[in-house]
Protein backbone atom coordinates (compact mmCIF):
# COMPACT_ATOMS: atom_id res chain seq x y z
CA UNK A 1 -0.79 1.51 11.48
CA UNK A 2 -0.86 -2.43 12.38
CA UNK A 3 -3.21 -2.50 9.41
CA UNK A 4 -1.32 -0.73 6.92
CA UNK A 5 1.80 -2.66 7.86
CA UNK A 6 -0.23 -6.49 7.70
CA UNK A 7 -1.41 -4.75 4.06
CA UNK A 8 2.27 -4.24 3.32
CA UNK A 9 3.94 -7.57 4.10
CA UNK A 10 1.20 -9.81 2.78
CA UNK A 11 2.21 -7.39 -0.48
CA UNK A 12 5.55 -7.88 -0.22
CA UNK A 13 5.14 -11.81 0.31
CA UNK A 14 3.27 -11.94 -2.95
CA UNK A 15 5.35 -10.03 -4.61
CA UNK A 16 8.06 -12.20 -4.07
CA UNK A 17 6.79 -15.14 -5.01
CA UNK A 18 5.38 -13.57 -8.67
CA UNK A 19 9.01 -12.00 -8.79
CA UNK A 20 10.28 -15.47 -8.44
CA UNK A 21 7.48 -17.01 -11.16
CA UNK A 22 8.60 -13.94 -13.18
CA UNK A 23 12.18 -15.01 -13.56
CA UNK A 24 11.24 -18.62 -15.01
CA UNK A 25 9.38 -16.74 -17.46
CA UNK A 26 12.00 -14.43 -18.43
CA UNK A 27 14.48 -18.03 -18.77
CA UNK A 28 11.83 -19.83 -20.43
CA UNK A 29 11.70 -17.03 -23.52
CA UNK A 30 15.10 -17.53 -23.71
CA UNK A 31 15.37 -20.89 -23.90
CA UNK A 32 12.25 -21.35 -26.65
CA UNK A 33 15.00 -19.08 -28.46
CA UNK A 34 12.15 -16.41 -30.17
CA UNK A 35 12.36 -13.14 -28.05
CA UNK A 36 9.42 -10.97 -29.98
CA UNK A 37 11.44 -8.20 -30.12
CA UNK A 38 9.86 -4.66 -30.76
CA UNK A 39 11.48 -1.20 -30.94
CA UNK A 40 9.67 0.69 -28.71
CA UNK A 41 10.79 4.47 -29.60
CA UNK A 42 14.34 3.69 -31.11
CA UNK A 43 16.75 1.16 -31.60
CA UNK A 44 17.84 1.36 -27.84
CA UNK A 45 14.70 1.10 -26.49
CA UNK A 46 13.19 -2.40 -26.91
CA UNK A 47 10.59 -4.56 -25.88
CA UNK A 48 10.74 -8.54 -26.06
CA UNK A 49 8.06 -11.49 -25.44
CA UNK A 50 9.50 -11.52 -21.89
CA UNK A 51 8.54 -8.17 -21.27
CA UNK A 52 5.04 -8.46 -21.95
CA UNK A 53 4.25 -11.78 -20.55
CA UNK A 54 5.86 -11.03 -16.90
CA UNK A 55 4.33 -7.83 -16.92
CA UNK A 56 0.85 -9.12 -17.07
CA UNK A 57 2.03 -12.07 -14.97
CA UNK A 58 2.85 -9.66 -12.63
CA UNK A 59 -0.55 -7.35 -13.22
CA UNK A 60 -2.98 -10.22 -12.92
CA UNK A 61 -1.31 -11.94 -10.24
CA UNK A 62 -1.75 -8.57 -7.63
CA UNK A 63 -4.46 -7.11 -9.04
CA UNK A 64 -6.63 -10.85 -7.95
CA UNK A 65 -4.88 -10.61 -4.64
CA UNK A 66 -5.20 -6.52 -4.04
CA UNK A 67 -8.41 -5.30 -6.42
CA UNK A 68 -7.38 -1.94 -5.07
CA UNK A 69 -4.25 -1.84 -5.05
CA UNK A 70 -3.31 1.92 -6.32
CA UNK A 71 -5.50 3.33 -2.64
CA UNK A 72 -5.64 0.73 0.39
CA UNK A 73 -6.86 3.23 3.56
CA UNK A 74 -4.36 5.62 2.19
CA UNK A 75 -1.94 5.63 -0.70
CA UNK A 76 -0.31 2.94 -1.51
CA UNK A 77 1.07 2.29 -5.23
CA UNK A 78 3.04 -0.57 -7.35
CA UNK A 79 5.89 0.49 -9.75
CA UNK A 80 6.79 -2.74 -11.60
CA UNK A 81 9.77 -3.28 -14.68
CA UNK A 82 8.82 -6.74 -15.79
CA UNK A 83 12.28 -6.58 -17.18
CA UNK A 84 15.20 -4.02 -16.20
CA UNK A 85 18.07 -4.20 -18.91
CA UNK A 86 15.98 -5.36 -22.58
CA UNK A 87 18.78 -4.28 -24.37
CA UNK A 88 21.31 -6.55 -22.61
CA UNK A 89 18.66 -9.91 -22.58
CA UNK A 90 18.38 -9.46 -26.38
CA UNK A 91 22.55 -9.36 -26.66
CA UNK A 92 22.86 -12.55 -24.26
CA UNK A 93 24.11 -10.34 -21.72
CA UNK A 94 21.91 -12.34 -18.88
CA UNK A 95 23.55 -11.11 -15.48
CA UNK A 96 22.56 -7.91 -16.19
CA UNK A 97 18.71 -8.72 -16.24
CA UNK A 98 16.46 -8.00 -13.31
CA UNK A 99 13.17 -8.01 -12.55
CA UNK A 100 11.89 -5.11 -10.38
CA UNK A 101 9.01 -5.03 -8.16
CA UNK A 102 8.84 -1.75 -5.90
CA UNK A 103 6.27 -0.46 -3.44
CA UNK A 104 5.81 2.82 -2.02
CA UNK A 105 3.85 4.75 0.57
CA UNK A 106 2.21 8.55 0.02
CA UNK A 107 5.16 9.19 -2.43
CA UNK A 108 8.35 7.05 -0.45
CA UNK A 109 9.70 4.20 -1.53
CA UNK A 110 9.21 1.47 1.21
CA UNK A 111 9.25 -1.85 0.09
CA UNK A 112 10.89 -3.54 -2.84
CA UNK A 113 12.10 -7.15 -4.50
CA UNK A 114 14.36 -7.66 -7.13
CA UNK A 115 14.70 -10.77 -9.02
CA UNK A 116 18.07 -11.76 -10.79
CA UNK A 117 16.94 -14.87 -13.49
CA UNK A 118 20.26 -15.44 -14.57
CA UNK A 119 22.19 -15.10 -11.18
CA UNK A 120 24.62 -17.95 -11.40
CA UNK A 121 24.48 -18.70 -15.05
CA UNK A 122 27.94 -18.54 -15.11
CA UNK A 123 28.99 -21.33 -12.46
CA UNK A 124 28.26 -24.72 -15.16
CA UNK A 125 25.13 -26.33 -16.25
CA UNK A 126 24.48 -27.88 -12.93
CA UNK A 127 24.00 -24.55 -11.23
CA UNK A 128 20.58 -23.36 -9.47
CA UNK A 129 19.48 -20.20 -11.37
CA UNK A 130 17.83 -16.94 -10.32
CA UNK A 131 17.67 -15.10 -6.87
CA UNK A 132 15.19 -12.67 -5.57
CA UNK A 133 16.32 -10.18 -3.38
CA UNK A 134 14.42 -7.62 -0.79
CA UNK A 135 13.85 -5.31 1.32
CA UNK A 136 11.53 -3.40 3.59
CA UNK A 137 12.55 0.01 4.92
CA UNK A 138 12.87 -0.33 9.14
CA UNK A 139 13.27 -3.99 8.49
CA UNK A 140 16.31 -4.71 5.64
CA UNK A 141 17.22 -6.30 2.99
CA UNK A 142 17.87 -10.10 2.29
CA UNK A 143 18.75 -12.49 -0.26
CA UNK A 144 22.56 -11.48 -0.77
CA UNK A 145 25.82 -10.68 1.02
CA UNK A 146 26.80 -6.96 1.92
CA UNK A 147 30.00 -6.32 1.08
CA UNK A 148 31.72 -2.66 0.38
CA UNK A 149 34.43 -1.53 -1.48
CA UNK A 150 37.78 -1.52 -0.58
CA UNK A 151 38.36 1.86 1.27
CA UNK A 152 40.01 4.80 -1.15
CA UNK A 153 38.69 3.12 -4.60
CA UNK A 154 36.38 5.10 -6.71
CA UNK A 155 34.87 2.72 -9.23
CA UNK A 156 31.90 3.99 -11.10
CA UNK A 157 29.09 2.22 -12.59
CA UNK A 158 26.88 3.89 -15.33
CA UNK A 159 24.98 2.74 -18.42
CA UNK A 160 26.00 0.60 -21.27
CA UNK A 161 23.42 1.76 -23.75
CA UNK A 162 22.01 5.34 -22.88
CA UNK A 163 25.61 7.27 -22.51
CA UNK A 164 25.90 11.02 -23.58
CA UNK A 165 27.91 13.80 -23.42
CA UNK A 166 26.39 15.04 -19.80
CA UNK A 167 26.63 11.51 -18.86
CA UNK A 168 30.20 11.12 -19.74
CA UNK A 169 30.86 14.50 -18.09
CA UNK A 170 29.61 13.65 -14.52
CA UNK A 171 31.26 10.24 -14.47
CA UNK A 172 34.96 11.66 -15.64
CA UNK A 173 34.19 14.29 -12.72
CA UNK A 174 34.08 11.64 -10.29
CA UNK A 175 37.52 11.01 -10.81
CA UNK A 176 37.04 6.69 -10.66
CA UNK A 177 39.89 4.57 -10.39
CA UNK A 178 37.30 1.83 -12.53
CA UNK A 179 34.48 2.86 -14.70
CA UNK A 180 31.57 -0.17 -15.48
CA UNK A 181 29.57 0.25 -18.18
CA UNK A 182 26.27 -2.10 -17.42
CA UNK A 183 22.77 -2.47 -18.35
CA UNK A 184 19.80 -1.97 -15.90
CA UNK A 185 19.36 0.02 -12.77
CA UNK A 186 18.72 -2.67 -10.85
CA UNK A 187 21.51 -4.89 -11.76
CA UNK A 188 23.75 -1.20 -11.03
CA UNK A 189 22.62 -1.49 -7.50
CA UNK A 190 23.08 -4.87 -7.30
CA UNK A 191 26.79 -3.93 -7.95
CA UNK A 192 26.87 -1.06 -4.94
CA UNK A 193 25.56 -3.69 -2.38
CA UNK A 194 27.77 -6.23 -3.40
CA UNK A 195 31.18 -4.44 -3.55
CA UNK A 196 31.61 -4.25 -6.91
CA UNK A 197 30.72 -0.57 -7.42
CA UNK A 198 31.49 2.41 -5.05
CA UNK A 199 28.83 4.72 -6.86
CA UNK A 200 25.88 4.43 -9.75
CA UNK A 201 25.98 7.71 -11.65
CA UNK A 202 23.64 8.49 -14.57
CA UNK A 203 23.33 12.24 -15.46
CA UNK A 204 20.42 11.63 -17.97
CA UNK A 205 16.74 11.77 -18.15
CA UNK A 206 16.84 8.05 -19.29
CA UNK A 207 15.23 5.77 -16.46
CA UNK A 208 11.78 5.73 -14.76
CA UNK A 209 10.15 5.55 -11.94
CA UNK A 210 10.17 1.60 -12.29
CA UNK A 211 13.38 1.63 -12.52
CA UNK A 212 14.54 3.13 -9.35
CA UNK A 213 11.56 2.23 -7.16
CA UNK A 214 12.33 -1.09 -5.61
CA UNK A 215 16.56 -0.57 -5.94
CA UNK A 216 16.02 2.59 -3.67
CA UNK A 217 14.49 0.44 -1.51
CA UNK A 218 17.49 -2.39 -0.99
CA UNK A 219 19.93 0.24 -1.41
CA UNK A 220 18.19 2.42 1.62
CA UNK A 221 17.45 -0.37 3.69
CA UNK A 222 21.40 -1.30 4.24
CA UNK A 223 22.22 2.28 4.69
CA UNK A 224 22.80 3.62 0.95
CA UNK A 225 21.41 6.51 -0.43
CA UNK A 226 19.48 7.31 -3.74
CA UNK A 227 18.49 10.74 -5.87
CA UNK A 228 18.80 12.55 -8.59
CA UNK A 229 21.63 14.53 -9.84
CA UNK A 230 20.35 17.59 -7.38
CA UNK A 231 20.23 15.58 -4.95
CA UNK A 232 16.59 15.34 -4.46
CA UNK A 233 14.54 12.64 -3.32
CA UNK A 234 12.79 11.06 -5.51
CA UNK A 235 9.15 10.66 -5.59
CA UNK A 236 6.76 8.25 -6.50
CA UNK A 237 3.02 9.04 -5.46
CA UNK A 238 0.93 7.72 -8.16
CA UNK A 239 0.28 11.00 -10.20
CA UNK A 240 4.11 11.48 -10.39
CA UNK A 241 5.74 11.81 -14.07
CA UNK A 242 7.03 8.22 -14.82
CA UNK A 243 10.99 9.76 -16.32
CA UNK A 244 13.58 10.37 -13.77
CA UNK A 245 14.25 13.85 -15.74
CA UNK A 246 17.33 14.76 -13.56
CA UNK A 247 19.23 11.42 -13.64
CA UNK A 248 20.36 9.41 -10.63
CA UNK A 249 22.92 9.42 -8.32
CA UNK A 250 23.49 6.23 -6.19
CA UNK A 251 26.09 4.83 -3.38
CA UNK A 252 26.08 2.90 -0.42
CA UNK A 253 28.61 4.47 1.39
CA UNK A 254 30.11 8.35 0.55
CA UNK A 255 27.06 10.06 -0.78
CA UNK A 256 28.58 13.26 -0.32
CA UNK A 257 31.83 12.80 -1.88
CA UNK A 258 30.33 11.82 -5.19
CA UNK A 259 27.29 14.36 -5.01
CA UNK A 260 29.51 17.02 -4.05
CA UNK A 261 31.57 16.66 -7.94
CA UNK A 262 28.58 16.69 -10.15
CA UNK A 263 29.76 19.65 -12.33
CA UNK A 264 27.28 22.51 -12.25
CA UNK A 265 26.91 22.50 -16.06
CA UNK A 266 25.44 18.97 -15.33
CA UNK A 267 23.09 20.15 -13.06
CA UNK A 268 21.99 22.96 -15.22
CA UNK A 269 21.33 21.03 -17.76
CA UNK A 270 18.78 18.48 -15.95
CA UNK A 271 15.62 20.09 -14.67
CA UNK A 272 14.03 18.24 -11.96
């Protein structure tokens, strides 16, 4: 056990700090002002210069560090999205950009670092940019301020880009006082842990394993919970399938309020 866990944090460390080199990469593509972008399966779906060069950042970095990283004693696997919420970085939407970093254990989620480039791009040119947060499950999470929101408000936060009928459905059912429409999971759980958002609900087999790997993590960490529509945990050994087929259903406080009014035609129509 002491070994697995010195394994785990000398992870986590590095993973921070490539996180952290990860976000001057995503502002540096930016700022050169030619993104690269590719459509990946549809117009929705795209993939920039950014995306590729943090992602082997990222790769190269922990593979020198960890050759075997996939099996160390036991299972241990990496789910990394060099760049959560494409869309919204190609449409200047920056605060909704994160890089994710998430590690997990025989199929749990256990440790996991997000990094916000564009935190604070709003405040003037003189502002410090970027902020990684993260989190360790038995330990917590770090690099922001918990905050909830106000008792008795239902505000909703779902996606900008992927919306459908089913997902239209389960948010309406939720009966929110505020819907958000954002891009990127992680930036959506961002939101929960900072007050702005009371629950992230996506009925939708849109996002990956990537994608809710490391934000499970921070959201778990300070007490929150994360599944799929069902309500099943999600899983995340490394021979699982990568799609989140039965959507996800995120809060950090009330869980069962919000699980409890996903319609049943919603559930029937995402298979786990």
């Amino acid at each position: 056990m002491a070994s697995r866990n010195t394994v785990l944090m000398r992870l986590v460390a590095s993973a921070y700090s490539v996180a952290q080199k990860a976000g001057m990469i995503v502002r540096r593509v930016i700022a050169e002002g030619d993104l690269g972008i590719v459509e990946k399966t549809c117009a929705t779906d795209l993939q920039t210069k950014a995306d590729r060069l943090v992602q082997m950042s990222i790769c190269s970095s922990l593979a020198r560090k960890f050759p075997k990283l996939t099996i160390i004693g036991e299972e241990l696997v990496v789910w990394v999205d060099p760049l959560d919420g494409t869309k919204e970085y190609t449409e200047g939407l920056l605060d909704n950009v994160t890089v994710l970093i998430g590690i997990a254990y025989e199929g749990k989620a256990i440790a996991g670092i997000i990094n916000q480039p564009y935190y604070n791009y709003e405040a003037g040119p003189d502002a410090v940019l970027g902020r990684t947060i993260w989190g360790v499950l038995g330990l917590g999470a770090f690099g922001f301020q918990l905050k909830e929101v106000p008792t008795g408000k239902h505000i909703i936060t779902t996606t900008r880009s992927h919306s459908n009928k089913l997902v239209t459905d389960c948010v309406t059912a939720m009966n929110p006082d505020v819907v958000l429409r954002v891009g990127g999971a992680g930036n959506k759980i961002i939101q929960l842990i900072e007050g702005k958002a009371s629950a992230y609900v996506f009925a939708s087999p849109g996002c990956k394993k990537w994608d809710t790997c490391a934000p499970e993590v921070i959201l778990h960490a300070v007490g929150g919970k994360l599944t799929d529509i069902h309500g099943n945990v999600l899983q995340y050994h490394k021979d699982v399938k990568h799609l989140n087929s039965a959507g996800v259903l995120a809060t950090l406080r009330n869980y069962d309020y919000y699980a409890s009014r996903v319609p049943e035609s919603v559930k029937n129509a995402l298979v786990p």
